[in-house]
C-alpha atoms as a PDB file:
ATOM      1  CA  UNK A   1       2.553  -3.971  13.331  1.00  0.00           C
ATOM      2  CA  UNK A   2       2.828  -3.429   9.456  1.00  0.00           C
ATOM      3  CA  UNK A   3       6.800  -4.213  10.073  1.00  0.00           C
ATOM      4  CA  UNK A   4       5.654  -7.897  11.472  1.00  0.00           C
ATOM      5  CA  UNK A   5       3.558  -8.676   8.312  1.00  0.00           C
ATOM      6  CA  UNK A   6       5.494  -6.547   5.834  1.00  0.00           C
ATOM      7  CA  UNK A   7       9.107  -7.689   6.439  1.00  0.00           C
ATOM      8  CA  UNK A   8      10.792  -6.047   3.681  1.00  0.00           C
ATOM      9  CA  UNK A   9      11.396  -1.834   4.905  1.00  0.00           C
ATOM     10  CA  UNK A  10      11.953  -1.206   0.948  1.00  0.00           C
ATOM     11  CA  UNK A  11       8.554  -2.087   0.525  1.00  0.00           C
ATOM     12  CA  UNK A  12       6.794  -0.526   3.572  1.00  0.00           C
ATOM     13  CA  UNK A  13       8.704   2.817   2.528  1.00  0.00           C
ATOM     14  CA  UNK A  14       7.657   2.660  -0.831  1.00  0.00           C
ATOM     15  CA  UNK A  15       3.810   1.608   0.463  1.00  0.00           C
ATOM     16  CA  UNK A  16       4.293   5.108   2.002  1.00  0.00           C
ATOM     17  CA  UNK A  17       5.368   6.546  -0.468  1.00  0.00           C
ATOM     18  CA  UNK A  18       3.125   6.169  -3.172  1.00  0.00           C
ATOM     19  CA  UNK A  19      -0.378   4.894  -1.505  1.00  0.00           C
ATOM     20  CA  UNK A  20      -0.596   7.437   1.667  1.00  0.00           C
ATOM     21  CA  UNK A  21      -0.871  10.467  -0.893  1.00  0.00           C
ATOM     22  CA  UNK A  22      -1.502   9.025  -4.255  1.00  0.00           C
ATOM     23  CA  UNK A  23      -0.100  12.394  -6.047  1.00  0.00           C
ATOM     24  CA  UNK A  24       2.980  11.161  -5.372  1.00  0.00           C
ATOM     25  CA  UNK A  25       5.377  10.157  -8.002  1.00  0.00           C
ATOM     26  CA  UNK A  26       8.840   9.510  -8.588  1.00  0.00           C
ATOM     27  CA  UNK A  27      12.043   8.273 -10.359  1.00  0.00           C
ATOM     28  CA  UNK A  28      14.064   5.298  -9.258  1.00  0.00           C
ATOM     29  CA  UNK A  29      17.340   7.669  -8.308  1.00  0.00           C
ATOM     30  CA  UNK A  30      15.176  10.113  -6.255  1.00  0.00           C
ATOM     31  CA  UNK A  31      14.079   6.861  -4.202  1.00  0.00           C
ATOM     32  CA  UNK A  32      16.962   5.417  -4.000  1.00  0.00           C
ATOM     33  CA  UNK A  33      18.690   9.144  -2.810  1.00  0.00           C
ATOM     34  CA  UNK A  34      15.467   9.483  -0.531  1.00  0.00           C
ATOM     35  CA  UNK A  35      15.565   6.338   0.952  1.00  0.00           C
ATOM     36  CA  UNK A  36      19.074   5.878   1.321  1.00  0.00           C
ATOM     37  CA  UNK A  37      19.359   2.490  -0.024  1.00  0.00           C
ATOM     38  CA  UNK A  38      20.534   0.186  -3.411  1.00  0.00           C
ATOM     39  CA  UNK A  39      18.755   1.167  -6.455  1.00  0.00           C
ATOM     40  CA  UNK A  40      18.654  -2.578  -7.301  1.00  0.00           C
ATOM     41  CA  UNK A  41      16.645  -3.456  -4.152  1.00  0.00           C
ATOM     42  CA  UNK A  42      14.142  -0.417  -4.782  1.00  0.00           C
ATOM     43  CA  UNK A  43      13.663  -1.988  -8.760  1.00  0.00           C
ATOM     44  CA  UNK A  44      13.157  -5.667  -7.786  1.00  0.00           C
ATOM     45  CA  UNK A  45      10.273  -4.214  -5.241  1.00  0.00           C
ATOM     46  CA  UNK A  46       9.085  -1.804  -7.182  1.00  0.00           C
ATOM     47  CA  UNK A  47       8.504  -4.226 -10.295  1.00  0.00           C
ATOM     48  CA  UNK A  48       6.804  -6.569  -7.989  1.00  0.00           C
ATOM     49  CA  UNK A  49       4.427  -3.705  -7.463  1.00  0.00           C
ATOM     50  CA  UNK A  50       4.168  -2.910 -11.292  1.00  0.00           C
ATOM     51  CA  UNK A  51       3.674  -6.565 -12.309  1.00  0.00           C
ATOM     52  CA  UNK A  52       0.801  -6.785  -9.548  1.00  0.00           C
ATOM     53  CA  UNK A  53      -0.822  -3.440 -11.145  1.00  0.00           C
ATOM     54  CA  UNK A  54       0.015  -1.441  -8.000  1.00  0.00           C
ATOM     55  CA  UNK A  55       2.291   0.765  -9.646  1.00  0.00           C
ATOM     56  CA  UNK A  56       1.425   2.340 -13.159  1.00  0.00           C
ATOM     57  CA  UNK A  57       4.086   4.262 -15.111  1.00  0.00           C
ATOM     58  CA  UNK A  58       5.695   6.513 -17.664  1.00  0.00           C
ATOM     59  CA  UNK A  59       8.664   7.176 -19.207  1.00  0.00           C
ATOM     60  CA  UNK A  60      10.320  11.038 -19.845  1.00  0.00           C
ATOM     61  CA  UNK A  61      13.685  10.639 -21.819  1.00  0.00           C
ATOM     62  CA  UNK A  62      15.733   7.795 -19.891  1.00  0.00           C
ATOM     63  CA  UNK A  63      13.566   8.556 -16.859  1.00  0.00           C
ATOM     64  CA  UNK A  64      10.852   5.739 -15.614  1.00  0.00           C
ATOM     65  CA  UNK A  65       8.068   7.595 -13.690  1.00  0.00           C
ATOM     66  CA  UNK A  66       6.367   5.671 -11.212  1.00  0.00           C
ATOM     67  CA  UNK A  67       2.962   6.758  -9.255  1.00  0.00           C
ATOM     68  CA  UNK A  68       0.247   4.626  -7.495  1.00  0.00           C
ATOM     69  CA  UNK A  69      -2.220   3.358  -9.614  1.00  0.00           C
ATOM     70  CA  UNK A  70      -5.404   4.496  -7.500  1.00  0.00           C
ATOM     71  CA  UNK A  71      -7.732   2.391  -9.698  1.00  0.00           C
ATOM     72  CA  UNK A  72      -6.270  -0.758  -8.519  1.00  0.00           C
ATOM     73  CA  UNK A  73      -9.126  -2.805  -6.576  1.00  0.00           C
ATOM     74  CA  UNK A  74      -6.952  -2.896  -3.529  1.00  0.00           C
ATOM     75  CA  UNK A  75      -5.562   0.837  -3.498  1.00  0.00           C
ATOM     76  CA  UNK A  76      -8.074   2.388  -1.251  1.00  0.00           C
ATOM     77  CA  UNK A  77      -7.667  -1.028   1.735  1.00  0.00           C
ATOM     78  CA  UNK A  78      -3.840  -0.430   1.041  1.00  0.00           C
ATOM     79  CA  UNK A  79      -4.798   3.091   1.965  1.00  0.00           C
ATOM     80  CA  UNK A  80      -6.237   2.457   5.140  1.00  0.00           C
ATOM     81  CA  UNK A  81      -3.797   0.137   6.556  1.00  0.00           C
ATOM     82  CA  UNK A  82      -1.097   3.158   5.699  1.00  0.00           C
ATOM     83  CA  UNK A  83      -3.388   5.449   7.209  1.00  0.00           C
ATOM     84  CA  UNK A  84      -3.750   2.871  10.230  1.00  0.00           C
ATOM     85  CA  UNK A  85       0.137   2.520  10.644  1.00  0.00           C
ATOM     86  CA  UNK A  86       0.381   6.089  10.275  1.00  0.00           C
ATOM     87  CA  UNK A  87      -1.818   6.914  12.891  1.00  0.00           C
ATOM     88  CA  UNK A  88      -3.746   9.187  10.905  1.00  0.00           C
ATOM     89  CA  UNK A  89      -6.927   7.855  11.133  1.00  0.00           C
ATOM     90  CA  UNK A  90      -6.902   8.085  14.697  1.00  0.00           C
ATOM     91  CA  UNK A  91      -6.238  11.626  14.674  1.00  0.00           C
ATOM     92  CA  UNK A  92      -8.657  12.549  12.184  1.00  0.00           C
ATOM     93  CA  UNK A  93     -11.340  10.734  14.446  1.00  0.00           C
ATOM     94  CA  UNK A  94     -10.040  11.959  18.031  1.00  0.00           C
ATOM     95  CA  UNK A  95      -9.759  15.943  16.444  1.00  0.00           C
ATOM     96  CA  UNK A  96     -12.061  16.949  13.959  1.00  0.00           C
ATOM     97  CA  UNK A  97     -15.530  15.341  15.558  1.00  0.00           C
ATOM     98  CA  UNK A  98     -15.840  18.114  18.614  1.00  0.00           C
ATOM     99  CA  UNK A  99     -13.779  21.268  16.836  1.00  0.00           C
ATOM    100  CA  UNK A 100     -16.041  23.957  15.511  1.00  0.00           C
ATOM    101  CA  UNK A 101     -16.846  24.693  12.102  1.00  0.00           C
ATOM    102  CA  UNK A 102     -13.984  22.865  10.402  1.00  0.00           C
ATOM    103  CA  UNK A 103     -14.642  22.701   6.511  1.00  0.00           C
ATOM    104  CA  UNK A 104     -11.181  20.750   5.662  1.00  0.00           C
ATOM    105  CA  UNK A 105      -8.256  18.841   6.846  1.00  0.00           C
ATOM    106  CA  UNK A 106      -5.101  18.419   4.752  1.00  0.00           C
ATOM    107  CA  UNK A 107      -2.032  16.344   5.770  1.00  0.00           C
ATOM    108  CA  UNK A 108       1.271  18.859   4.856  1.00  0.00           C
ATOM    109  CA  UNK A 109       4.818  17.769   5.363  1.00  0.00           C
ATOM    110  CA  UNK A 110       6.913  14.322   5.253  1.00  0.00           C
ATOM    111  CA  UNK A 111       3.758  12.010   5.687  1.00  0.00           C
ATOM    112  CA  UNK A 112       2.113  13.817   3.037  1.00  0.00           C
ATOM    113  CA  UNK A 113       4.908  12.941   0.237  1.00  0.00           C
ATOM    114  CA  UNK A 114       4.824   9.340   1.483  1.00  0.00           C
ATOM    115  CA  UNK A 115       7.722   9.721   3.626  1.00  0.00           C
ATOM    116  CA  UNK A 116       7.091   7.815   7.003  1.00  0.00           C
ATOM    117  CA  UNK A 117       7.978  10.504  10.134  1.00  0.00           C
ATOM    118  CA  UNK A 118       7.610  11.221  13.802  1.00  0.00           C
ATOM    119  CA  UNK A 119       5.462  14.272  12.836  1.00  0.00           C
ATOM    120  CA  UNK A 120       2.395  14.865  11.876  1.00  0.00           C
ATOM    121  CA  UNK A 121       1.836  18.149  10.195  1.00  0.00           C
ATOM    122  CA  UNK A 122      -1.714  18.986   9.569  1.00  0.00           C
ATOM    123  CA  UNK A 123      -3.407  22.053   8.092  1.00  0.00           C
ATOM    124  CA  UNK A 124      -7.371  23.271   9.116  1.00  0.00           C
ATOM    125  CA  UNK A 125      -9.246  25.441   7.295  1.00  0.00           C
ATOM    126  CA  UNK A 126     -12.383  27.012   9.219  1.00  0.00           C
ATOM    127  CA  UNK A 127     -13.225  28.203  12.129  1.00  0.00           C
ATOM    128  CA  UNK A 128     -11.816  26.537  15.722  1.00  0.00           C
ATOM    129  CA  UNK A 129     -12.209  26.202  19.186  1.00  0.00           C
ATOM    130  CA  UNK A 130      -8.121  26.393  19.437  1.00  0.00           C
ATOM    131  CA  UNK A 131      -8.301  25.163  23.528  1.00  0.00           C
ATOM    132  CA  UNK A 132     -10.253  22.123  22.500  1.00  0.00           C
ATOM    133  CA  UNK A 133      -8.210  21.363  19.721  1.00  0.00           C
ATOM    134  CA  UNK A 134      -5.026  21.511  21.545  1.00  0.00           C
ATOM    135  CA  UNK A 135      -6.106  19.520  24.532  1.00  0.00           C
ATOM    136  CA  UNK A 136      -7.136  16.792  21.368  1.00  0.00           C
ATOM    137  CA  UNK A 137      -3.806  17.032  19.901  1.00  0.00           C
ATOM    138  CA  UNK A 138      -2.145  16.125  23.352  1.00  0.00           C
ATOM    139  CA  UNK A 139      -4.061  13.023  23.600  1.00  0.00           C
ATOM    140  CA  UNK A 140      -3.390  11.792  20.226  1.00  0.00           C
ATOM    141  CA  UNK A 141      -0.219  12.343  20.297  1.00  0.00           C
ATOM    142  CA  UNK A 142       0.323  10.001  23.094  1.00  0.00           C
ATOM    143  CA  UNK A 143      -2.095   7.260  21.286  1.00  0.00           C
ATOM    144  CA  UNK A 144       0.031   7.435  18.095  1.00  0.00           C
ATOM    145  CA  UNK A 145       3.189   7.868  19.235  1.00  0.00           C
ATOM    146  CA  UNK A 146       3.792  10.689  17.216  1.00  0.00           C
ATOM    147  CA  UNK A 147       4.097  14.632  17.250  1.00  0.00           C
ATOM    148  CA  UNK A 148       1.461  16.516  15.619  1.00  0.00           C
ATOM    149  CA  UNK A 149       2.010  20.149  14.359  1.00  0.00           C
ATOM    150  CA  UNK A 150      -1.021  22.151  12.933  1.00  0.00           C
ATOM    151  CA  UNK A 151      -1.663  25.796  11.362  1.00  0.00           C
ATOM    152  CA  UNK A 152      -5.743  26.790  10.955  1.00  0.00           C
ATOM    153  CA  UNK A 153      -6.184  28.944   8.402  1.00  0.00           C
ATOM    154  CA  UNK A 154      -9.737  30.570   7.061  1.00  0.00           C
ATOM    155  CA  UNK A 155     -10.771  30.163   3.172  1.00  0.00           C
ATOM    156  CA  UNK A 156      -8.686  33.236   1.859  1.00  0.00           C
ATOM    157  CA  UNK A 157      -5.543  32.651   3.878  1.00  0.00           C
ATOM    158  CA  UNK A 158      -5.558  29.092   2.585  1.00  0.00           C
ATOM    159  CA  UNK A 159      -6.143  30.136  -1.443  1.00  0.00           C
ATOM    160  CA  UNK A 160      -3.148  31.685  -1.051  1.00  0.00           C
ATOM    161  CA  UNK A 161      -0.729  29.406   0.834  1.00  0.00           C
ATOM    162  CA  UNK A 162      -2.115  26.206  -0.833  1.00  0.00           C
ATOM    163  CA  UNK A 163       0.010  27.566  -4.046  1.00  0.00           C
ATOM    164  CA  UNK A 164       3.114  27.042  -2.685  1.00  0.00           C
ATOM    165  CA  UNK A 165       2.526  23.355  -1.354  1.00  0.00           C
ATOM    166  CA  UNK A 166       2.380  21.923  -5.279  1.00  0.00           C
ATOM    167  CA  UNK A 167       1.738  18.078  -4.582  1.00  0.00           C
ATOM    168  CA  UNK A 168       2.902  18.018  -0.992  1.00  0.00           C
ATOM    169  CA  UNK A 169      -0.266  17.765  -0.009  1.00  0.00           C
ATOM    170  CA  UNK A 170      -3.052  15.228   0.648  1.00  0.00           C
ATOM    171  CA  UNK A 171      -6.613  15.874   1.783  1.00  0.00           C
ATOM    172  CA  UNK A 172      -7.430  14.104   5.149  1.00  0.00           C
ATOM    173  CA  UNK A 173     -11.293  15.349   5.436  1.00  0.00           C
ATOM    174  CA  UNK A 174     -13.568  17.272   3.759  1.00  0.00           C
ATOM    175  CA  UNK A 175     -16.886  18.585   5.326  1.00  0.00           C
ATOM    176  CA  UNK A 176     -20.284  16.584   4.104  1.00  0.00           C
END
């Protein structure tokens, strides 16, 4: 769907990239080595999204930094649609509501650096009726398309694996 209204892939990638998990930052040669495309299509769309206030950046040395600017009016609606094309929304409603005592969700992997993927790699922290939750992940997997892989951890185990993710990680949910 976002393909039909969005017909530029440079731009949906970079959507992706920067809005889905708005940690995310990078350099005009790491795009253009990640995406796999000409850096001079990645600058032309990526100063349209810097003269729109999108994208804010910095400069280390020679290098131009570029990161979503998450006090932009529209970041959050840009978030949604991502998180509607993604499929993520859909997983965080079919999963979490009927779990168990589930105190946090966190999107790991590809999707979480803003790199669109078949897989959908999820982290829970708390305590989980693991049959339910399986049975959940089999449906939504067949309503988004998409594989989704998932580790439950408790508090502790978490403190220390979270460490090693640096920003490659985004939080989906957060018990109220």
């Amino acid at each position: 769907m976002l393909d039909t209204l969005i017909t530029s892939k440079t731009r949906i990638k970079l959507l992706l990239k920067f809005f889905l998990n708005d940690n995310t930052s990078s350099y005009l040669r790491n795009l253009e080595n990640e995406f796999g495309e000409s850096s001079n299509a990645i600058r032309l769309e990526l100063n349209k999204f810097e003269e729109a206030g999108l994208l804010k950046t910095s400069v280390s040395g020679n290098k131009k930094l570029f990161k979503a600017n998450n006090t932009h009016p529209l970041f959050k609606d840009i978030q949604n649609i991502l998180m509607k094309y993604t499929g993520l929304d859909q997983v965080i409603e079919e999963v979490i509501q009927k779990l168990g005592d589930v105190e946090r969700v966190y999107l790991v992997g590809d999707l979480a650096k803003g790199i669109n993927s078949s897989v959908v790699d999820l982290i829970f922290i708390g305590s989980l009726n693991k049959n339910y939750l399986t049975n959940l992940i089999g449906k939504s997997e067949k309503i988004i398309s998409k594989k989704i892989k998932y580790i439950i951890y408790t508090e502790e185990e978490f403190s220390i694996y979270k460490k090693q993710l640096k920003d490659e990680i985004f939080i989906l949910w957060i018990k109220e």
